[in-house]
Protein backbone atom coordinates (compact mmCIF):
# COMPACT_ATOMS: atom_id res chain seq x y z
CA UNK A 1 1.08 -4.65 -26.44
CA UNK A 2 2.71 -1.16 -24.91
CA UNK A 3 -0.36 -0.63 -23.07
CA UNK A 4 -0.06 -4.20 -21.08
CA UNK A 5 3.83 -3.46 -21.06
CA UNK A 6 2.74 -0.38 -19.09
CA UNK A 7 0.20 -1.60 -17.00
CA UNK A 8 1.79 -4.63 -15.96
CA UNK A 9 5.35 -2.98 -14.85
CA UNK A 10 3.19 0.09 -13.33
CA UNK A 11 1.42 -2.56 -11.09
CA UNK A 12 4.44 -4.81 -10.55
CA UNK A 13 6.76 -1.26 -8.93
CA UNK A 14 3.46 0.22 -7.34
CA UNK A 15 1.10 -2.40 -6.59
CA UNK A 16 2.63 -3.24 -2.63
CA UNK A 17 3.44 0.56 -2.27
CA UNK A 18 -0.20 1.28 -2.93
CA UNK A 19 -1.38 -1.44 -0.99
CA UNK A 20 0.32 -0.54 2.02
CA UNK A 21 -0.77 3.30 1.72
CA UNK A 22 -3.87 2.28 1.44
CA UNK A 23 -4.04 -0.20 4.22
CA UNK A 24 -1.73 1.87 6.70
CA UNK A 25 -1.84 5.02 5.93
CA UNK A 26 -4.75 6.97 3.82
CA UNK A 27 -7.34 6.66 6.79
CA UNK A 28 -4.62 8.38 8.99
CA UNK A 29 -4.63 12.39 7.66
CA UNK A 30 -1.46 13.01 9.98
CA UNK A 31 0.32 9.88 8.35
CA UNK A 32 -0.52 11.59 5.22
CA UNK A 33 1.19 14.77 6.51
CA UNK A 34 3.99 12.93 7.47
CA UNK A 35 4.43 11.04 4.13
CA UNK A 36 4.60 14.13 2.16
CA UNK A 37 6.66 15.83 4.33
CA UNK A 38 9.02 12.83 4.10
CA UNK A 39 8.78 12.95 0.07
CA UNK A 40 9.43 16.57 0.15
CA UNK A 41 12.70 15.75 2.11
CA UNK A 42 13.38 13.42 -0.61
CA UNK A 43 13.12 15.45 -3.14
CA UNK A 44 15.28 18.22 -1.56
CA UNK A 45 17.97 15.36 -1.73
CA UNK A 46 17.44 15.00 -5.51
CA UNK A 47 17.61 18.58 -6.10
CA UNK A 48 21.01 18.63 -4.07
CA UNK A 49 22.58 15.82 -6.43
CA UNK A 50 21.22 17.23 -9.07
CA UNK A 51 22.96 20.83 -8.18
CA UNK A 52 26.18 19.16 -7.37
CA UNK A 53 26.27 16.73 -10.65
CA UNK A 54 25.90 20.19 -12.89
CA UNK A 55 28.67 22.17 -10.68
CA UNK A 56 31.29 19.90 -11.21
CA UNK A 57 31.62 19.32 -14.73
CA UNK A 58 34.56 17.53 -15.45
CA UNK A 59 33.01 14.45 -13.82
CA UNK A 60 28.87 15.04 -14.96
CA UNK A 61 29.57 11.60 -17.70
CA UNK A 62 30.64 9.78 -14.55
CA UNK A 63 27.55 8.08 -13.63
CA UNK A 64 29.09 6.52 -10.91
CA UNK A 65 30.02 9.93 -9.41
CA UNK A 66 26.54 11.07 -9.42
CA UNK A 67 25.59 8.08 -7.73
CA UNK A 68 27.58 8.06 -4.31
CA UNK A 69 26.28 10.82 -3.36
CA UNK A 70 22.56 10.92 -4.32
CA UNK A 71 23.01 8.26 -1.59
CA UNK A 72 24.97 10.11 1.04
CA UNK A 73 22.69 13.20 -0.01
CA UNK A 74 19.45 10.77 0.66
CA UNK A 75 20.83 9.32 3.72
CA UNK A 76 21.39 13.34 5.20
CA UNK A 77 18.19 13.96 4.56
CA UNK A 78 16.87 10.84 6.55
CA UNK A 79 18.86 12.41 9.26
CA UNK A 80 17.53 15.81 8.76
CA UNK A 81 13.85 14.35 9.20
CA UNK A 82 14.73 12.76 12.16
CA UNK A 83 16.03 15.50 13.76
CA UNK A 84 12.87 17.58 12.57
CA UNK A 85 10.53 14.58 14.00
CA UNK A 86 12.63 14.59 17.11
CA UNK A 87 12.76 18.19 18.14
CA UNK A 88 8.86 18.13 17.31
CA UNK A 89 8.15 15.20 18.91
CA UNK A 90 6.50 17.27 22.20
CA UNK A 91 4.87 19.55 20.21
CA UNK A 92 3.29 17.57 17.29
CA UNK A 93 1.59 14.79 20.33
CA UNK A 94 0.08 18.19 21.94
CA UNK A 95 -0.94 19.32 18.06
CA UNK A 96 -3.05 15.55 17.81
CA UNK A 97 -4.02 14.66 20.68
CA UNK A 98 -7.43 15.34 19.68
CA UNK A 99 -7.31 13.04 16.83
CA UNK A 100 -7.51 9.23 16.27
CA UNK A 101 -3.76 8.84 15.77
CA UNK A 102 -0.99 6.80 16.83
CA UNK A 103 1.59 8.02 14.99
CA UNK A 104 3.59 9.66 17.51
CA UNK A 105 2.76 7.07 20.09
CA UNK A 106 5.09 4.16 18.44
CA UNK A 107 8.26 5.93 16.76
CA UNK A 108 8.53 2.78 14.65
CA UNK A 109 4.78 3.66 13.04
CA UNK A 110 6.60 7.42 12.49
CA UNK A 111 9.71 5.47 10.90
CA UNK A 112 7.64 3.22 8.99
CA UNK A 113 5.55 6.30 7.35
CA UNK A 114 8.27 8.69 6.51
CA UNK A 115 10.62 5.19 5.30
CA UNK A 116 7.64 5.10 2.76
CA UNK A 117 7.50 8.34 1.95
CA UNK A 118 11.13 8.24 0.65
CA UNK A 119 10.06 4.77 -0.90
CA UNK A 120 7.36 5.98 -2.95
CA UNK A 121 9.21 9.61 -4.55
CA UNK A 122 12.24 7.82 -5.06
CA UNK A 123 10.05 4.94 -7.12
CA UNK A 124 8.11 7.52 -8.63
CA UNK A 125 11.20 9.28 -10.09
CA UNK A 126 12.79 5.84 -11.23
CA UNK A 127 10.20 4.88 -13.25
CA UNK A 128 7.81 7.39 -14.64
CA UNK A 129 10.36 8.05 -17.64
CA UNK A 130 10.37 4.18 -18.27
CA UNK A 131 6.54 3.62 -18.37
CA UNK A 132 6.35 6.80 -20.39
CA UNK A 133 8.47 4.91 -23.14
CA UNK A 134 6.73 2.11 -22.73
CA UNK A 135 4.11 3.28 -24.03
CA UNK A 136 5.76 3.47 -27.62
CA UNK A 137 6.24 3.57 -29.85
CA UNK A 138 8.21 1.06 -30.95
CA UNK A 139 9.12 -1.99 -28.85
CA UNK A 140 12.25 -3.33 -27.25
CA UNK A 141 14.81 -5.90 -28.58
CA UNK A 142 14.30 -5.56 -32.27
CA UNK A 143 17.99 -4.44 -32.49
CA UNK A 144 20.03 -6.63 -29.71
CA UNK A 145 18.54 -4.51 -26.58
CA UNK A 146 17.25 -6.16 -23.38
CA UNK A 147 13.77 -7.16 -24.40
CA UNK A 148 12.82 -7.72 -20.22
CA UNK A 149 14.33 -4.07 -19.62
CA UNK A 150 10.91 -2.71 -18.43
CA UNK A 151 9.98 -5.56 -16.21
CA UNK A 152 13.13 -5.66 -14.95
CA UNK A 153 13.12 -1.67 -14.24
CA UNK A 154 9.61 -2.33 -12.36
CA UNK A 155 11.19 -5.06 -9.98
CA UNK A 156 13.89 -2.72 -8.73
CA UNK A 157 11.80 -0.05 -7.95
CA UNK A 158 9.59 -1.89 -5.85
CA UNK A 159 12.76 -3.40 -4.53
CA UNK A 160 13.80 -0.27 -4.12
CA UNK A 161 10.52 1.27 -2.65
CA UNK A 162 10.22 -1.49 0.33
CA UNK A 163 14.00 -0.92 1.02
CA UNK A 164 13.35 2.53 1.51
CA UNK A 165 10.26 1.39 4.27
CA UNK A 166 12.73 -1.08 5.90
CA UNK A 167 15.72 1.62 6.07
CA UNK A 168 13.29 4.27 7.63
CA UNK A 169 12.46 1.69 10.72
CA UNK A 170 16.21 0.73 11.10
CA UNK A 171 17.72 4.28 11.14
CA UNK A 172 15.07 5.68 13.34
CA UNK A 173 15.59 2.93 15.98
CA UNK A 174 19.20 3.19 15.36
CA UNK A 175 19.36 6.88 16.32
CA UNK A 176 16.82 6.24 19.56
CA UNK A 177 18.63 3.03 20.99
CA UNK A 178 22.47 4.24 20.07
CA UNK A 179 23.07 1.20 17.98
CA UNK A 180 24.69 3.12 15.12
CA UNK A 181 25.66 -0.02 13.17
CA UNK A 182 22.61 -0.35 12.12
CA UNK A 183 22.66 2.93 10.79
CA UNK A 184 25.81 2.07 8.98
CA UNK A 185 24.08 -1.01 8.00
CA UNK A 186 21.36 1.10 6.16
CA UNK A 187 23.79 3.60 4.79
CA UNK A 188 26.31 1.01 3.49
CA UNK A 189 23.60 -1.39 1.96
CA UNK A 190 21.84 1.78 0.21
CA UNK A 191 25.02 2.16 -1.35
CA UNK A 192 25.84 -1.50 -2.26
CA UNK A 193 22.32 -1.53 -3.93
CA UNK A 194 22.47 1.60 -5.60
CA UNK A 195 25.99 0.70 -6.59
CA UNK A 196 24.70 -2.81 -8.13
CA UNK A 197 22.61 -0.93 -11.30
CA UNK A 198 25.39 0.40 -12.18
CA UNK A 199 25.90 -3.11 -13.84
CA UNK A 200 22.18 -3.00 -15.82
CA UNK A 201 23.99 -0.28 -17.99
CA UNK A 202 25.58 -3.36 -19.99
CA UNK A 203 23.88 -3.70 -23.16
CA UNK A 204 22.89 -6.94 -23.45
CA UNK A 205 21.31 -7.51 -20.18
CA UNK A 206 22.83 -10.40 -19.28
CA UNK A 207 23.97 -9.08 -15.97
CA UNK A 208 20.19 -8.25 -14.65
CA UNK A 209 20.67 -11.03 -12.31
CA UNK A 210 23.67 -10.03 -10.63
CA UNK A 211 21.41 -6.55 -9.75
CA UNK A 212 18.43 -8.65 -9.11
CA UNK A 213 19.79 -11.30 -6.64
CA UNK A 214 21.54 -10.04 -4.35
CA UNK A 215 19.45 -6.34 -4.28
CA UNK A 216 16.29 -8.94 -3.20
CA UNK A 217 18.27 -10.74 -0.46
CA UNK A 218 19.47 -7.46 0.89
CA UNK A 219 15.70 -6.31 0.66
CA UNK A 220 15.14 -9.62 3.05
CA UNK A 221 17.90 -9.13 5.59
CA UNK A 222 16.47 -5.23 5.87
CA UNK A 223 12.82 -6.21 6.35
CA UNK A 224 14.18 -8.82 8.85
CA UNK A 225 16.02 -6.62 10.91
CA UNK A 226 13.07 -3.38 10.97
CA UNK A 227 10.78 -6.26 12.12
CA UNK A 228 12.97 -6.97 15.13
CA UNK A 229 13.93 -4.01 15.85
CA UNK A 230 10.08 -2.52 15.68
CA UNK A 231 9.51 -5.48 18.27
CA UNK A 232 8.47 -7.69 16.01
CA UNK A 233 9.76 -11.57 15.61
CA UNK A 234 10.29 -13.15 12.87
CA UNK A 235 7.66 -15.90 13.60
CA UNK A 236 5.19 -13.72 14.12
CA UNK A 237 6.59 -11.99 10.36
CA UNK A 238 6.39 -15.61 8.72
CA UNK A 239 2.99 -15.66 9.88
CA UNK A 240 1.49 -12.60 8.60
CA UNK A 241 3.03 -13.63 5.17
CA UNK A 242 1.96 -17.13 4.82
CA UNK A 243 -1.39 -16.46 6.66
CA UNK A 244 -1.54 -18.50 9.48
CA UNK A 245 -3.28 -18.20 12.75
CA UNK A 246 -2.45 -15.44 15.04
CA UNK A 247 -0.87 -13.70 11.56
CA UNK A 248 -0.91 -10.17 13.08
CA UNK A 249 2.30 -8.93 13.10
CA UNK A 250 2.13 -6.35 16.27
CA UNK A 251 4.66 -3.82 18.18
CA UNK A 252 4.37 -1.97 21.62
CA UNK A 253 3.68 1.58 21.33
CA UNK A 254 5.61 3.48 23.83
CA UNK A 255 4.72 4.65 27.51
């Protein structure tokens, strides 16, 4: 039984992710380069948080405290890899322009890669101690716990992972086009979702669906808005999701 427990919330958090590496990324060696510079990044965030919640110890039980700002510090570094991207921008098209890339031709494929890049570290990290206790042994809810803890663990970090995605596309366009309330949008609902797990710390679980909810419609409105923004519509979205004719889902790439 631990070994479908495993299997099943391993695929549920990082079947998509895979997926889309897979299908947008692995035959691509400078998306690859991006993505794990854009993981790196990430983890430089964690290891920020994680220097600040052992400095100040008065407030290292405050989980809440950690919280904020491994968000804030996430959210810098999103604006640090911009700024690296940008100021490279020139140098890294002159770099490829030998290879079968067009990475640096759209910014919103850039966005997209590095968005997934901080998706997939920050799921990784969020979950590998949970599937490792999955594993057993012993099983969940034989003394009042949540018995859907590790499913419900799985769906919030591929909530979590595709938020990421979405976030990248909206702050990168943000920062281009000067429309900095989007980039307050993705800062703010980062928060408000991080915020919202504070509430799976009650025992019982009964409040998984106040997390679930409204962390899934937030995931909607995000993936909404990096769609139009990348030039998308939202037609052309429903398409590609239901499968219908003409379901590509296709952006400009700059001049």
């Amino acid at each position: 039984m631990t070994a479908y427990t495993f299997f099943g919330c391993a695929l549920t958090a990082y079947g998509t992710p895979l997926a889309l590496f897979l299908l947008t990324i692995s035959s691509d060696p400078v998306k690859i380069i991006i993505l794990i510079l854009s993981a790196f990044f990430w983890l430089l965030s964690l290891l920020l948080s994680a220097i600040l919640w052992t400095a100040v110890v008065p407030l290292k039980e405050e989980l809440a405290f950690g919280l904020v700002f491994s968000v804030l510090f996430q959210e810098l570094f999103r604006f640090l890899i911009y700024l690296l991207l940008d100021k490279a921008d020139t140098y890294l098209k002159k770099l490829t322009e030998t290879e079968e890339t067009q990475i640096f031709a759209n910014k919103h494929i850039l966005a997209y890669v590095v968005g997934l890049g901080f998706g997939l570290m920050s799921g990784a990290f969020s979950l590998v101690n949970v599937l490792a206790a999955s594993l057993g042994p012993g099983t969940l809810g034989f003394n009042g716990e949540p018995h859907n803890f590790f499913i419900v663990s799985a769906v919030m970090t591929l909530c979590m992972v595709l938020l990421h995605t979405s976030w990248g596309v909206i702050f990168f366009s943000s920062l281009d086009t000067g429309t900095y309330w989007q980039t307050g949008f993705v800062v703010v609902s980062h928060m408000f979702v991080s915020c919202l797990s504070l509430l799976n710390s009650h025992q019982s679980g009964s409040l998984y669906p106040a997390t679930i909810l409204p962390s899934y419609l937030v995931l909607v409105v995000s993936i909404s808005l990096a769609v139009k923004v990348a030039g998308g519509s939202l037609t052309g979205l429903k398409a590609a999701v239901v499968g219908g004719g003409g379901g590509n889902l296709e952006v400009q790439a700059d001049q």
